[in-house]
N, C-alpha and C. Protein backbone atom coordinates (compact mmCIF):
# COMPACT_ATOMS: atom_id res chain seq x y z
N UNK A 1 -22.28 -16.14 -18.15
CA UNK A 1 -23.11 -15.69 -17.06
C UNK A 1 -22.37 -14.64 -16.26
N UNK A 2 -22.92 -13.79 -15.77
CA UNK A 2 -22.72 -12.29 -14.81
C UNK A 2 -23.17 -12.45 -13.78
N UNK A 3 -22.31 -11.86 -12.54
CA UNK A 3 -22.88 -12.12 -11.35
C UNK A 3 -22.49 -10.34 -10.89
N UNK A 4 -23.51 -9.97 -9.83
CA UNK A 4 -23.52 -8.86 -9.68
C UNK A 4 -23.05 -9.16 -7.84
N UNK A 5 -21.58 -8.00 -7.49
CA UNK A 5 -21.37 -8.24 -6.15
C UNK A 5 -21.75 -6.63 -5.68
N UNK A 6 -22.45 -6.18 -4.46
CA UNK A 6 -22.62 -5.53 -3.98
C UNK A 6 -21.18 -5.26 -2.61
N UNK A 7 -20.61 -3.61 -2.30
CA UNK A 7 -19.75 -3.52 -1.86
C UNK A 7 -20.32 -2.60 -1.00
N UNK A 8 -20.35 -2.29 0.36
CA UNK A 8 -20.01 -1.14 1.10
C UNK A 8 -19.42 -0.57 1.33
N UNK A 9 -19.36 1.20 1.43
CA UNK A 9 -18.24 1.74 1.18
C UNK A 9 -18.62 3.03 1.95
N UNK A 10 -16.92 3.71 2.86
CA UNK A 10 -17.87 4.52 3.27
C UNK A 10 -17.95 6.10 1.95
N UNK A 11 -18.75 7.19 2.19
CA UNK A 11 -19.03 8.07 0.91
C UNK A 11 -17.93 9.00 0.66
N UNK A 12 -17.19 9.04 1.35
CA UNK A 12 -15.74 9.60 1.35
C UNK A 12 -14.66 9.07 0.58
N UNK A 13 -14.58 7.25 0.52
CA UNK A 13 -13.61 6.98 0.14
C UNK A 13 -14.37 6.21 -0.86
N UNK A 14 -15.48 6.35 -1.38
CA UNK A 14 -16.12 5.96 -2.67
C UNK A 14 -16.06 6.94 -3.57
N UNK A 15 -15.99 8.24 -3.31
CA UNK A 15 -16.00 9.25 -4.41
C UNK A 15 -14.50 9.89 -4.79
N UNK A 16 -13.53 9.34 -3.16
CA UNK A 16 -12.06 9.61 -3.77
C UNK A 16 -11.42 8.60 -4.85
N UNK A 17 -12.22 7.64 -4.47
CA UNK A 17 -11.64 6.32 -4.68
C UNK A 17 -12.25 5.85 -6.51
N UNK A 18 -13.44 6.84 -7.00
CA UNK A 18 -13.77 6.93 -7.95
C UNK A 18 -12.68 8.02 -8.94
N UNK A 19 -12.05 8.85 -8.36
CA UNK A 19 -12.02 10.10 -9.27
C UNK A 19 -10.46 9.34 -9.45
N UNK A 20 -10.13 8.93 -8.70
CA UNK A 20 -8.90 8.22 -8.86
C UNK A 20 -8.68 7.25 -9.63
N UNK A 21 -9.66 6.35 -9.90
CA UNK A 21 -9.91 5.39 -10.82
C UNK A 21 -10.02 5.57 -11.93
N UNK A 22 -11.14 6.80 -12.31
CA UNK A 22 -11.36 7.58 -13.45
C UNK A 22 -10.14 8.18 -14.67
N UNK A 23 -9.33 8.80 -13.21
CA UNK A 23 -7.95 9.14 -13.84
C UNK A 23 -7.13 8.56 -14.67
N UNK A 24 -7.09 7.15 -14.03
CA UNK A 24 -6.39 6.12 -14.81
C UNK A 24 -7.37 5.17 -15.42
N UNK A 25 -8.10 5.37 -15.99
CA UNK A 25 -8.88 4.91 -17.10
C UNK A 25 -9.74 3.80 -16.74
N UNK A 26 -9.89 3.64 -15.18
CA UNK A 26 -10.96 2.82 -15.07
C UNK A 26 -11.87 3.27 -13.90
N UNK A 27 -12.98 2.48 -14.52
CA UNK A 27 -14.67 2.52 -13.64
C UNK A 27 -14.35 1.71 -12.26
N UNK A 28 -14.97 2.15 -11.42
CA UNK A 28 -14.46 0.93 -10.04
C UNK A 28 -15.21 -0.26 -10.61
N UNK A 29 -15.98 -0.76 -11.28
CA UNK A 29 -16.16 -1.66 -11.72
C UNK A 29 -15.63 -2.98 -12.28
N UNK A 30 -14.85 -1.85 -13.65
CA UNK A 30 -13.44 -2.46 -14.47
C UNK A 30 -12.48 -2.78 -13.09
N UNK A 31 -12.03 -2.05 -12.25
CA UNK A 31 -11.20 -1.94 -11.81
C UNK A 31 -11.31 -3.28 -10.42
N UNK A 32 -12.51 -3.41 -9.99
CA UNK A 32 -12.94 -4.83 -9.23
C UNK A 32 -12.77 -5.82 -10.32
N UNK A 33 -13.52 -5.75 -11.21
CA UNK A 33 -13.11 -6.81 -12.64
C UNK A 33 -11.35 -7.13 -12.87
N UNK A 34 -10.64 -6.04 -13.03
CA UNK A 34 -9.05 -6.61 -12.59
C UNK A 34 -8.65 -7.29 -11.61
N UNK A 35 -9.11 -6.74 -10.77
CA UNK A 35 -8.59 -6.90 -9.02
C UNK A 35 -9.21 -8.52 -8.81
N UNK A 36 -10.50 -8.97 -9.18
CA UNK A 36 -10.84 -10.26 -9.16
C UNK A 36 -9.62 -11.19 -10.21
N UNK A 37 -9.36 -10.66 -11.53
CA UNK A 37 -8.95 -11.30 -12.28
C UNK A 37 -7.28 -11.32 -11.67
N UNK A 38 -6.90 -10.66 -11.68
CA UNK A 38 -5.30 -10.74 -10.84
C UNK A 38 -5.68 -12.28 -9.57
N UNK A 39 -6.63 -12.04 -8.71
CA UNK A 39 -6.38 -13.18 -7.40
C UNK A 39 -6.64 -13.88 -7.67
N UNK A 40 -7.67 -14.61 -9.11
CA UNK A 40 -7.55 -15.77 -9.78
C UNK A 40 -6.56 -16.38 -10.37
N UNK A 41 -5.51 -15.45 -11.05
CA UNK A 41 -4.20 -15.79 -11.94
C UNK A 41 -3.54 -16.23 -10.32
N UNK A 42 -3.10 -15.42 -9.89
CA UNK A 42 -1.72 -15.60 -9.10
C UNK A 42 -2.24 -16.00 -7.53
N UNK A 43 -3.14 -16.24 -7.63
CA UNK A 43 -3.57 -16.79 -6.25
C UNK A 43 -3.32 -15.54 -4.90
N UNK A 44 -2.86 -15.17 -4.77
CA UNK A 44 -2.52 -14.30 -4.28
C UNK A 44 -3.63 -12.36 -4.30
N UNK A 45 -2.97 -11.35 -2.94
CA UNK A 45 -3.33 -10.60 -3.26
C UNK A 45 -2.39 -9.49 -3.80
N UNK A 46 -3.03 -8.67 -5.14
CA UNK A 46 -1.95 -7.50 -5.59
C UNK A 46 -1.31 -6.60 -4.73
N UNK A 47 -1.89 -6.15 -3.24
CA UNK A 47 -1.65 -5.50 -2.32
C UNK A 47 -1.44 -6.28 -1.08
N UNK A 48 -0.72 -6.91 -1.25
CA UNK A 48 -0.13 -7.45 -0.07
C UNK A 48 1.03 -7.07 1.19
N UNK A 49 0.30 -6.55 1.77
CA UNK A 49 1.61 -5.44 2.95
C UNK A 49 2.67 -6.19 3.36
N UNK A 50 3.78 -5.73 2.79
CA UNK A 50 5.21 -6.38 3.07
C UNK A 50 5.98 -5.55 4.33
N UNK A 51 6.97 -5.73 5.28
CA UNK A 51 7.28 -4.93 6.14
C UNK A 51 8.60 -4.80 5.69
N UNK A 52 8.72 -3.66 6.06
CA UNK A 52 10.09 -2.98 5.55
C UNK A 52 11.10 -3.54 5.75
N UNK A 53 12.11 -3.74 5.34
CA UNK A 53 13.39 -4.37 5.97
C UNK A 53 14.08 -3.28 6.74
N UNK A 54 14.22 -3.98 7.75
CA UNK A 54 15.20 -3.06 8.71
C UNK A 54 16.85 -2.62 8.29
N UNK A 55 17.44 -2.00 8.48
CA UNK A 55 18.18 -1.49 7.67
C UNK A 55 20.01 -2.17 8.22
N UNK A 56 19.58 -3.43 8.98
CA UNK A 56 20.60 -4.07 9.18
C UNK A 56 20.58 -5.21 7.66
N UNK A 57 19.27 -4.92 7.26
CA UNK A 57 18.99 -6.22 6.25
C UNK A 57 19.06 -5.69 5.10
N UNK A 58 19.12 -4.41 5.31
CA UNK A 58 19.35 -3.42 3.97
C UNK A 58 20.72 -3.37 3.59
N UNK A 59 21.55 -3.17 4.60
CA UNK A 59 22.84 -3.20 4.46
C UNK A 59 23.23 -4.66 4.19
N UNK A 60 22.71 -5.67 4.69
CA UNK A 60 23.17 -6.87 4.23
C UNK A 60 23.08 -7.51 2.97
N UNK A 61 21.75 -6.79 2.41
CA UNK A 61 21.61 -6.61 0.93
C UNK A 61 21.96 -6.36 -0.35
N UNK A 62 23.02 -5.18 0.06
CA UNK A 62 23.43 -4.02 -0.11
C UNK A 62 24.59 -4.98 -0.43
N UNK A 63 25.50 -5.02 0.37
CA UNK A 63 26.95 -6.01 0.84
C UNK A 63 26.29 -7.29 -0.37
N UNK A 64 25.58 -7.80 -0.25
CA UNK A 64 25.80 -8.48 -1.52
C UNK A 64 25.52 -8.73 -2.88
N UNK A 65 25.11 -7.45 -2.79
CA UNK A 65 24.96 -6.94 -4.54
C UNK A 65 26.14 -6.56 -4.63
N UNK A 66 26.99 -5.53 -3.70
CA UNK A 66 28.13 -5.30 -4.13
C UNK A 66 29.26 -6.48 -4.71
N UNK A 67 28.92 -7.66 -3.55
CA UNK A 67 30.08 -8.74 -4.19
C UNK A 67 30.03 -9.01 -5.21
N UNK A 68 29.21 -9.01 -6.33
CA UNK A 68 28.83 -9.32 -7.65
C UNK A 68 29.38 -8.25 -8.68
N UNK A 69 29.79 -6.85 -8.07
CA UNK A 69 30.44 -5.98 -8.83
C UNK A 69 31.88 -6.14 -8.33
N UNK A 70 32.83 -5.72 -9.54
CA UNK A 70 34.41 -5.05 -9.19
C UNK A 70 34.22 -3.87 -8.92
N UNK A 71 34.92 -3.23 -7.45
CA UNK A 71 35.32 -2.25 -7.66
C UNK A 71 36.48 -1.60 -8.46
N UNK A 72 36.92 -2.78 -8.21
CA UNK A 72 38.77 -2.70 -8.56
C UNK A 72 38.68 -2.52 -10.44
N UNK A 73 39.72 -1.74 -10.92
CA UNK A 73 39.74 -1.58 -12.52
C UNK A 73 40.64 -2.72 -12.66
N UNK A 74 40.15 -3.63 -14.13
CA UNK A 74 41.19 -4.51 -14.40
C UNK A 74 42.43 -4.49 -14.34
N UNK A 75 42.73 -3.04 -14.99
CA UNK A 75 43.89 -2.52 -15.28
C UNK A 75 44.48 -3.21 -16.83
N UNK A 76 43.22 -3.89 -17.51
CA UNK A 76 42.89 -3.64 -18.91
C UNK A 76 42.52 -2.81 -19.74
N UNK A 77 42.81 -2.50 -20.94
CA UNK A 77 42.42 -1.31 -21.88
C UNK A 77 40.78 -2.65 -21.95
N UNK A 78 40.01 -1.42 -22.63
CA UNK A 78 38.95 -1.36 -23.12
C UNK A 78 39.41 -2.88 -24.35
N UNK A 79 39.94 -2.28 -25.19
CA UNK A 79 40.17 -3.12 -26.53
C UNK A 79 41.05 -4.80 -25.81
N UNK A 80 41.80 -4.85 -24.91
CA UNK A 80 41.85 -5.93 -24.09
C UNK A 80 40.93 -7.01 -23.75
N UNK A 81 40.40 -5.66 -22.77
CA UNK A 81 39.07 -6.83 -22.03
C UNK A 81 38.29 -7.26 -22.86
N UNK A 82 38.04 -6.39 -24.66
CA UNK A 82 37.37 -7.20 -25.48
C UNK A 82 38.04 -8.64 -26.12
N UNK A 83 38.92 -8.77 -26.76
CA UNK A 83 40.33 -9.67 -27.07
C UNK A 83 39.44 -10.74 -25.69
N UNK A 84 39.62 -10.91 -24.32
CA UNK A 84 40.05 -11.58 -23.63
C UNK A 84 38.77 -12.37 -23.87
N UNK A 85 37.71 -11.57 -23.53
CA UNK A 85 36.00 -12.27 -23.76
C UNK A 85 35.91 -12.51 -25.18
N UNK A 86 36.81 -12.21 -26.14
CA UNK A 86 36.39 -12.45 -27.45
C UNK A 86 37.01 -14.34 -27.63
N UNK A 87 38.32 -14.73 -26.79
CA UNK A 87 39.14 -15.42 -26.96
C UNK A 87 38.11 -16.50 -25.67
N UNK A 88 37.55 -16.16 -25.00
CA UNK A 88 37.24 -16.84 -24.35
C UNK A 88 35.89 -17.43 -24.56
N UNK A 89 35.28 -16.87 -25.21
CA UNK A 89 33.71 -17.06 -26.14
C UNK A 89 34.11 -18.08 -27.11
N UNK A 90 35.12 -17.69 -28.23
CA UNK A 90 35.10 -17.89 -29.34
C UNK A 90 36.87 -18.88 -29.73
N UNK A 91 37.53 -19.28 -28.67
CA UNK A 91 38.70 -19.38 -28.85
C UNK A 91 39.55 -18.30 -29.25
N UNK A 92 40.87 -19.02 -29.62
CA UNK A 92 41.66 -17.69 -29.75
C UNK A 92 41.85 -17.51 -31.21
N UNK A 93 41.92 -15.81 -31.37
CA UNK A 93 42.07 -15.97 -32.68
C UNK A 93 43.44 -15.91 -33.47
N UNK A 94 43.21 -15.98 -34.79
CA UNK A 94 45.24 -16.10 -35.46
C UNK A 94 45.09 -14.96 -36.13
């Protein structure tokens, strides 16, 4: 069964809002047909306005992605640091 929803719109942002759709390969139709099918899956909406993080939270962010990297060089060769993860995966070898 099909159910038909009627939308108001004003004529400005129905005909931008078409050519735009068009572009990327869908009818506003198809494209309500997604938009329904997305807030059924995930409960949720696809456009949901998030607020920016302020950039004390950016930096705090930031600070801890970095902890997860070395800056520092082992001060291993290449062929080392393989040996070390190879010995440590796999035991050591003879």
């Amino acid at each position: 069964m099909s159910s038909i929803l009627t939308v108001r719109l004003d004529d400005d942002i129905k005909r931008s809002g078409t050519e735009v759709l068009l572009r990327h390969g869908l009818s506003p139709s198809a494209a309500i047909q997604k938009l329904f099918a997305y807030v059924v899956k995930n409960d949720e909406l696809p456009f949901t306005e998030r607020a920016r993080p302020s950039n004390d939270e950016i930096e705090r962010l930031v600070a801890v992605l970095d902890s997860f990297h070395s800056k520092k060089p082992s001060g291993m060769t290449d062929e080392e640091l393989k040996d070390a993860r190879m010995r440590d995966r796999y035991g050591s070898r003879s």
